[in-house]
Protein backbone atom coordinates (compact mmCIF):
# COMPACT_ATOMS: atom_id res chain seq x y z
CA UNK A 1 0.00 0.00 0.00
CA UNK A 2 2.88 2.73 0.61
CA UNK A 3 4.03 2.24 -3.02
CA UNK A 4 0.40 3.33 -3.82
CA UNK A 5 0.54 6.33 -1.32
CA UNK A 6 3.90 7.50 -2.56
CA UNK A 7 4.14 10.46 -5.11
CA UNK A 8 1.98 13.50 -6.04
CA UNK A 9 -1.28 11.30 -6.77
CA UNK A 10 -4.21 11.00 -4.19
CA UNK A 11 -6.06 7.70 -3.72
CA UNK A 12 -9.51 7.11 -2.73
CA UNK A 13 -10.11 4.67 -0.56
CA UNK A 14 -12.65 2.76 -3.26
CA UNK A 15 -9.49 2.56 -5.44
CA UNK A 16 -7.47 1.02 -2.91
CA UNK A 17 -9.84 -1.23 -1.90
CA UNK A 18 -10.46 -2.26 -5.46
CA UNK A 19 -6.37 -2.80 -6.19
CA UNK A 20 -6.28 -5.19 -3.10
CA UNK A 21 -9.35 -6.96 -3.24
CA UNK A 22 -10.76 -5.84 0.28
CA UNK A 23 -14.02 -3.44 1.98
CA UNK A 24 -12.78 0.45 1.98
CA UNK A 25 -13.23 -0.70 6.20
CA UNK A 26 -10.51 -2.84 5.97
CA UNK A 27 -8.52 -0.35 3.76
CA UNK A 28 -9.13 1.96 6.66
CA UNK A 29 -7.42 -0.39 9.52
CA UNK A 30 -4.39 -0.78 6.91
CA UNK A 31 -4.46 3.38 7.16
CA UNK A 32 -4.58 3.29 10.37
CA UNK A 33 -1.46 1.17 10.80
CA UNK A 34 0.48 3.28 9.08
CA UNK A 35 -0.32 5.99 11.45
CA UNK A 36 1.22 3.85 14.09
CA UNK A 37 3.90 2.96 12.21
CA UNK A 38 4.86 7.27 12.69
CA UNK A 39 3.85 7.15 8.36
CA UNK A 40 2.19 10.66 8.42
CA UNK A 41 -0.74 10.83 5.74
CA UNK A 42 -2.19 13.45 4.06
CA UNK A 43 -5.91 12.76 3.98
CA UNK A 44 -8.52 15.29 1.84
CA UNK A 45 -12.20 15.02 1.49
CA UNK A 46 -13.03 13.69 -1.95
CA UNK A 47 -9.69 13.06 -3.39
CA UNK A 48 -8.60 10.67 -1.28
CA UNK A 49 -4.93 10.02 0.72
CA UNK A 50 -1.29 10.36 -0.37
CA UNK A 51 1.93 9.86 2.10
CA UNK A 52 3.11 13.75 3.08
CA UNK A 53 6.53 12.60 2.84
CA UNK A 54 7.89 10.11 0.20
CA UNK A 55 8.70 6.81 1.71
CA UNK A 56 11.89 4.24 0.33
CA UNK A 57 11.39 0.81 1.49
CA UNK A 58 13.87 -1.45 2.09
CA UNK A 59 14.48 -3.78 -0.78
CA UNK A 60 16.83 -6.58 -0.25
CA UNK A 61 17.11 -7.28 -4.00
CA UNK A 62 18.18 -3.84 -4.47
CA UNK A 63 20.42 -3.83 -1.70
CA UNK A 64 22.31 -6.97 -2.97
CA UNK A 65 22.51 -5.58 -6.75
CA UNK A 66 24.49 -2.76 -4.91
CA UNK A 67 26.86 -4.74 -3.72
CA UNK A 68 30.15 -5.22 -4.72
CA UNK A 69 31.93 -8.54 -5.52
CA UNK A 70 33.89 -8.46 -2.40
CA UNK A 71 30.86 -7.20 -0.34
CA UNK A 72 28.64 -10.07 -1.76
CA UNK A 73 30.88 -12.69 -0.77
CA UNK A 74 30.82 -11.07 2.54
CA UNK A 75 27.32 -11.62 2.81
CA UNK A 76 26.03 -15.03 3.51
CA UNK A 77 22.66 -13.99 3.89
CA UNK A 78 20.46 -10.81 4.03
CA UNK A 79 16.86 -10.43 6.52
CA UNK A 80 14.72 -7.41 5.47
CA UNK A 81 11.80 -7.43 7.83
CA UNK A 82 8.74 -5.46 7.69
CA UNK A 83 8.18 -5.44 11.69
CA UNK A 84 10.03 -7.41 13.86
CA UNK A 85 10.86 -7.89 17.75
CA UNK A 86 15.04 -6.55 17.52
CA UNK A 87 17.51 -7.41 14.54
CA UNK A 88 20.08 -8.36 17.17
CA UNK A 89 17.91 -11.00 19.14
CA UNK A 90 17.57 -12.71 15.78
CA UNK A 91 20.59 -12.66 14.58
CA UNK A 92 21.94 -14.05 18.26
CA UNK A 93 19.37 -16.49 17.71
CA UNK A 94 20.69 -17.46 14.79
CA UNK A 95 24.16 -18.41 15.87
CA UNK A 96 22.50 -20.51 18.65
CA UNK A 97 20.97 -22.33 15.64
CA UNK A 98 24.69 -22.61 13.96
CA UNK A 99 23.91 -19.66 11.53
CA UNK A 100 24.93 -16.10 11.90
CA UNK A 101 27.86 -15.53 10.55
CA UNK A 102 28.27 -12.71 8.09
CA UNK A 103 24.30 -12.44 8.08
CA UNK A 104 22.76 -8.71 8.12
CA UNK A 105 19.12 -8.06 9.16
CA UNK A 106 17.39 -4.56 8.33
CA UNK A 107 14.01 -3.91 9.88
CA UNK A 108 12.08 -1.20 8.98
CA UNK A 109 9.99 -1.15 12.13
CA UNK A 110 11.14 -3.22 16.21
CA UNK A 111 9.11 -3.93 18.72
CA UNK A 112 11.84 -4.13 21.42
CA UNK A 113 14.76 -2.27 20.57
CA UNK A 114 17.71 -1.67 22.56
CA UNK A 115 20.82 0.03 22.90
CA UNK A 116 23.28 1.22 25.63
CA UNK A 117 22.09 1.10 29.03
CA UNK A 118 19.34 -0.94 28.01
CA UNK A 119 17.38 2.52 25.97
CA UNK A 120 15.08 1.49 23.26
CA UNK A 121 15.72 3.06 19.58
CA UNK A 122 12.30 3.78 17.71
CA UNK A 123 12.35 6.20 14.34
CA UNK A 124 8.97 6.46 12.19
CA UNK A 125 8.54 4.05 9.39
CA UNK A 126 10.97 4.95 6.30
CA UNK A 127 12.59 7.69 8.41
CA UNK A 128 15.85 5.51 9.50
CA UNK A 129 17.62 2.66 9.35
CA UNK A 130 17.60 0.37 11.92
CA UNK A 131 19.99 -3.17 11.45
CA UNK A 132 22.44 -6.05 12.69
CA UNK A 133 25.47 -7.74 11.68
CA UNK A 134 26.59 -10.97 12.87
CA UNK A 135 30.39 -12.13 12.77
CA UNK A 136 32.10 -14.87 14.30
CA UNK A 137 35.53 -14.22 15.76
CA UNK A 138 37.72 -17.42 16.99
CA UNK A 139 39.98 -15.45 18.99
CA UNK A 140 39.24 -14.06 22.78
CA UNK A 141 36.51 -11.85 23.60
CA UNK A 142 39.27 -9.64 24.99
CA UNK A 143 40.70 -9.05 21.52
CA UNK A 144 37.63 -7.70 20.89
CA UNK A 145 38.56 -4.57 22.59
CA UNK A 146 37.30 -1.28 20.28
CA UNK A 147 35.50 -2.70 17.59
CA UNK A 148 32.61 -0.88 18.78
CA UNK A 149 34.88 2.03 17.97
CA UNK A 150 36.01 0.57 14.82
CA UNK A 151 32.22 -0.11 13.65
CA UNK A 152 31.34 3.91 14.35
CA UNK A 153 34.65 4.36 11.84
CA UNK A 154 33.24 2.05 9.35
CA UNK A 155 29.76 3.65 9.27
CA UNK A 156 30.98 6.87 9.18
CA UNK A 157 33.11 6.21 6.04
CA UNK A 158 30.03 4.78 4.55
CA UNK A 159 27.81 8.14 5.19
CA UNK A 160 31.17 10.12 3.65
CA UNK A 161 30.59 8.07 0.25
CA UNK A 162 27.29 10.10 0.38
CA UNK A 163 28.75 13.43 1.32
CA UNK A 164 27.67 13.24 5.12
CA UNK A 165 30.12 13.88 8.03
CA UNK A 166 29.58 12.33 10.65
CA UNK A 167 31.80 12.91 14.06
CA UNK A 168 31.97 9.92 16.94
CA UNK A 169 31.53 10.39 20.27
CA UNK A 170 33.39 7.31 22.88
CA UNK A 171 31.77 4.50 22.96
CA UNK A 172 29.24 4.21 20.36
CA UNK A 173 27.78 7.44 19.77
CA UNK A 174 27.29 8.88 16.02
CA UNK A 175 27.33 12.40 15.92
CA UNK A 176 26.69 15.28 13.36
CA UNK A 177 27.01 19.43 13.68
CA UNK A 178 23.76 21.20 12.53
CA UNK A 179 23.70 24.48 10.28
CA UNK A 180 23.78 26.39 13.64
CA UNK A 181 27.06 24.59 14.87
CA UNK A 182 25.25 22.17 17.05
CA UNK A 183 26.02 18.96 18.00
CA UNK A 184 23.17 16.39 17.57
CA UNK A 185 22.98 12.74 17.73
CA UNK A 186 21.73 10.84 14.97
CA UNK A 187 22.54 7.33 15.78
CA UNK A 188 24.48 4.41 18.00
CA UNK A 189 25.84 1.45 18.03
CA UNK A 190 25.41 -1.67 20.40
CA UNK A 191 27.77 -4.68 20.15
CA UNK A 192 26.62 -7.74 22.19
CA UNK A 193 28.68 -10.72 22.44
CA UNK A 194 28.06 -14.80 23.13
CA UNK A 195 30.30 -17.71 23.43
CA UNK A 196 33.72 -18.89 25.53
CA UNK A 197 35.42 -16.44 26.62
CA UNK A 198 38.53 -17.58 24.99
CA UNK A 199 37.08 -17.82 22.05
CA UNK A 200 35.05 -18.91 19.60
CA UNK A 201 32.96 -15.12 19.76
CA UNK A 202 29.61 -14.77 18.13
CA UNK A 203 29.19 -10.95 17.96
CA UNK A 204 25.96 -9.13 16.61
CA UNK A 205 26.74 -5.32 15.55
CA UNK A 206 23.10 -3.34 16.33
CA UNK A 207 23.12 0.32 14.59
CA UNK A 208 20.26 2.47 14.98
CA UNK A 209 20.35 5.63 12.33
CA UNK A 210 17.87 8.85 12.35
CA UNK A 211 17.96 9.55 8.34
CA UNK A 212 14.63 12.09 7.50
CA UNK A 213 13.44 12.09 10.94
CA UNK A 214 14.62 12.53 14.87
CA UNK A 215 12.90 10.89 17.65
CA UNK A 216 12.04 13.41 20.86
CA UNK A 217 14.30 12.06 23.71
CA UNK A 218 13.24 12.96 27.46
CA UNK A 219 14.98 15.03 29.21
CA UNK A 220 18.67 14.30 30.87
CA UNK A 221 19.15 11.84 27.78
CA UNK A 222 22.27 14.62 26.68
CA UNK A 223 22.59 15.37 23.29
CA UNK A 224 19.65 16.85 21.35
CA UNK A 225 18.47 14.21 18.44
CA UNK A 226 19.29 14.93 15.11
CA UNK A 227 19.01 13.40 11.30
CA UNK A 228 21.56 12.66 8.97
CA UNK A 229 19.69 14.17 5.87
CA UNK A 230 19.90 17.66 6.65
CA UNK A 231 23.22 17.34 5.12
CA UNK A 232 21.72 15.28 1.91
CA UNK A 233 18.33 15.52 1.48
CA UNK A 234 18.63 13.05 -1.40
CA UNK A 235 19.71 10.51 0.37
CA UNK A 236 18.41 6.85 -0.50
CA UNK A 237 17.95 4.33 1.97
CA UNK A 238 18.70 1.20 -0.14
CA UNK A 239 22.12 2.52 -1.34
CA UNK A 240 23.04 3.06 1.91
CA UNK A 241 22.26 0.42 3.19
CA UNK A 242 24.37 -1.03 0.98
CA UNK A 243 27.30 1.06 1.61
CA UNK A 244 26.95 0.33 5.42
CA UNK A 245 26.96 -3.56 4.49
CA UNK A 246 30.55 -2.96 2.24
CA UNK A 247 32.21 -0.72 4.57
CA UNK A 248 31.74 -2.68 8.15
CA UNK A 249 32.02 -6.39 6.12
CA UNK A 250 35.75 -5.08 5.51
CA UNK A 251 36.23 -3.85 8.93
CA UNK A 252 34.87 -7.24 10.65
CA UNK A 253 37.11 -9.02 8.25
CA UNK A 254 40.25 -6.71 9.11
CA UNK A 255 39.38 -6.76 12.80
CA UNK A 256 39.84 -10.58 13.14
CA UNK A 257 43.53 -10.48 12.01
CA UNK A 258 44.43 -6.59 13.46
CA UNK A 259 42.34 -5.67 15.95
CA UNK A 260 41.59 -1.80 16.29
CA UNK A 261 44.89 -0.23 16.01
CA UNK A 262 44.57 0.20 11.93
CA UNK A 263 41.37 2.05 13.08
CA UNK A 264 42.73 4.48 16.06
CA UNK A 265 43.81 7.69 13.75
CA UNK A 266 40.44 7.93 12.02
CA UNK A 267 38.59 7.48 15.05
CA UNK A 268 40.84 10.06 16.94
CA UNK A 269 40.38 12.61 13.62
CA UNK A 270 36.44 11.82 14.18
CA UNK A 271 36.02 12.41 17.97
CA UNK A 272 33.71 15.08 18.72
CA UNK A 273 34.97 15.64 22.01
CA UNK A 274 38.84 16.07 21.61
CA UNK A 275 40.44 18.60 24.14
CA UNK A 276 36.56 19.57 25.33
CA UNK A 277 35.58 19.63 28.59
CA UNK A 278 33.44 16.91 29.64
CA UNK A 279 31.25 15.37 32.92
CA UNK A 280 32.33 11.71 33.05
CA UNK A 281 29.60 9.63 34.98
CA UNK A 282 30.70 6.29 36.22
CA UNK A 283 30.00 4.05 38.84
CA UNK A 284 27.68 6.30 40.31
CA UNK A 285 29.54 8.92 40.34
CA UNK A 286 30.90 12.11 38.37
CA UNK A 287 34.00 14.35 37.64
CA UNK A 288 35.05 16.89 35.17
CA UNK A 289 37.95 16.34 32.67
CA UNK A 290 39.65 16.89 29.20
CA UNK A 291 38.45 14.65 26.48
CA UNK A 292 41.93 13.30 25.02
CA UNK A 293 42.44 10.08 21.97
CA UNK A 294 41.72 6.59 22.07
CA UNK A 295 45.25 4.16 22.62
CA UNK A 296 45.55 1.25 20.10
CA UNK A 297 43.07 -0.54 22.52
CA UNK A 298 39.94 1.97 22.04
CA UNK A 299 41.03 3.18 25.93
CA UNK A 300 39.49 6.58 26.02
CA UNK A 301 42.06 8.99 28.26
CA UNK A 302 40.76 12.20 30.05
CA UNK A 303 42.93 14.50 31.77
CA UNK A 304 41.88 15.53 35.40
CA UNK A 305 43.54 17.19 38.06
CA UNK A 306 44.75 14.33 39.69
CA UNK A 307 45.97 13.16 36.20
CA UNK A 308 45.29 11.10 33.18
CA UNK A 309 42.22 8.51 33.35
CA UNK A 310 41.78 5.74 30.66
CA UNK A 311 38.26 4.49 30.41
CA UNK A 312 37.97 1.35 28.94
CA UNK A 313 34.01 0.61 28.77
CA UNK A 314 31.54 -0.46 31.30
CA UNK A 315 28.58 1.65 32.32
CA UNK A 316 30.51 4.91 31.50
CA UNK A 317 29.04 8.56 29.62
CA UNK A 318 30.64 11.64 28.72
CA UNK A 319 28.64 14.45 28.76
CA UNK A 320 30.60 18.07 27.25
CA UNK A 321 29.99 20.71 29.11
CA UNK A 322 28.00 23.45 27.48
């Protein structure tokens, strides 16, 4: 029904009720859906209803004819769901069932999202991308140390192939500057991890990114929301989607034999927060510092009076001070 709803063209609801076989009352639940779904319609009296905005869907085909050779062989297999619980529960579902590996799910709409600190993601239908990767690493879960850094790189060298900066903020935040100089977030990054601890790793990659659209966040949630297509209003969804497939394939493949240290310079060039005072909240607690690089580790160091402090994960935010 959105490809109906989608361009300059009204449709009554006799018409779509004809071109799917059902009562205009059932057309009217499917409406209705789409409300819920955050797809804003633009309903007039005897004409009939059109989408206000212009809606891509996800299309798997198209995302795999985007593809390169070396991405494609990359991919073992590709999930684009319509509605589904989270991509990363499936996908760690899916190693329990001895898939996984080098699988990618995209959904355009989850029931139970989560990220850091156990937040929920949620963007309107067609307004961003939620998705998963799954990668198995045989090495020890504490080689693992900065690939959620090393994923932020990734994606943000796949939003530069469509003339979007994006800046990073330690761990997992993706960050952009708005027109007034303002920093927003428009997405994260959640990396969960199953198996031995010495290795074999199943690891699911979760991103979550605002593209036409920002959610409202409450209050005390620190940075405002942003979305990425302020800076390219022309972006489409299914060719970056493929672009975010190429570009963190090659980093998970890199990553198993080098770790994060190829990745530390263009993380440190991409960190928001570099020689800004910040709040750092941990363990209950908070001090003020200066933001300084990642080591070849992803360690974050601040500089406080007492001296230099490397962070190196946990249930730790930065917060800059305004």
């Amino acid at each position: 029904m959105i490809s109906l709803l989608n361009g300059e063209s009204y449709r009554s609801g006799e018409e779509l009720g004809e071109r799917f076989g059902v009562s205009r009352t059932a057309v009217w639940k499917q409406l209705k859906k789409l409300d819920a779904l955050g797809v804003e319609l633009d309903a007039v009296r005897g004409r009939g209803y059109r989408l206000k905005r212009s809606v891509e869907i996800l299309d798997g085909k198209r995302i795999v004819e985007n593809l390169s050779r070396e991405g494609r062989r990359r991919l073992s297999r590709l999930f684009v769901e319509l509605e589904i619980d989270s991509t990363n529960t499936l996908l760690l579902s899916r190693f329990k069932q001895g898939a996984g590996h080098q699988e990618v799910c995209f959904a355009e709409r989850q029931s139970a999202s989560r990220g850091r600190r156990g937040r929920s993601f949620e963007v309107a239908l067609g307004s961003g991308l939620t998705f998963s990767l799954g990668w198995r690493f045989e090495c020890a879960a504490a080689a693992l140390e900065g690939l959620s850094l090393a994923a932020g790189v990734a994606v943000a060298d796949a939003f530069a192939e469509q003339n979007i900066d994006l800046m990073l903020k330690w761990p997992n935040d993706l960050l952009q500057r708005n027109a007034a100089g303002e920093v927003e977030k428009v997405g994260g990054i959640l990396v969960e991890l199953q198996g031995d601890a010495e290795g074999p790793c199943d690891v699911v990659i979760g991103i979550g990114l605002n593209l036409f659209g920002a959610p409202a966040l409450p209050p005390g949630q620190g940075l405002p929301a942003g979305y990425v297509a302020r800076q390219n209003s022309s972006l489409s969804r299914n060719a970056l989607a493929s672009s975010l497939i190429e570009s963190i394939g090659a980093m998970l493949e890199s990553f198993a034999n080098n770790g994060f240290a190829p990745w530390q310079s263009r993380w440190n060039r991409l960190n928001a927060l570099q020689g800004e005072k910040i709040v750092v909240y941990a363990g209950g607690s908070s001090y003020q510092a200066e933001s300084g690089g990642v080591d070849e580790h992803g360690v974050l160091e601040v500089i406080t009076d007492s001296g230099v402090q490397r962070l190196s994960g946990g249930e730790v935010t930065l917060r800059p001070i305004s």
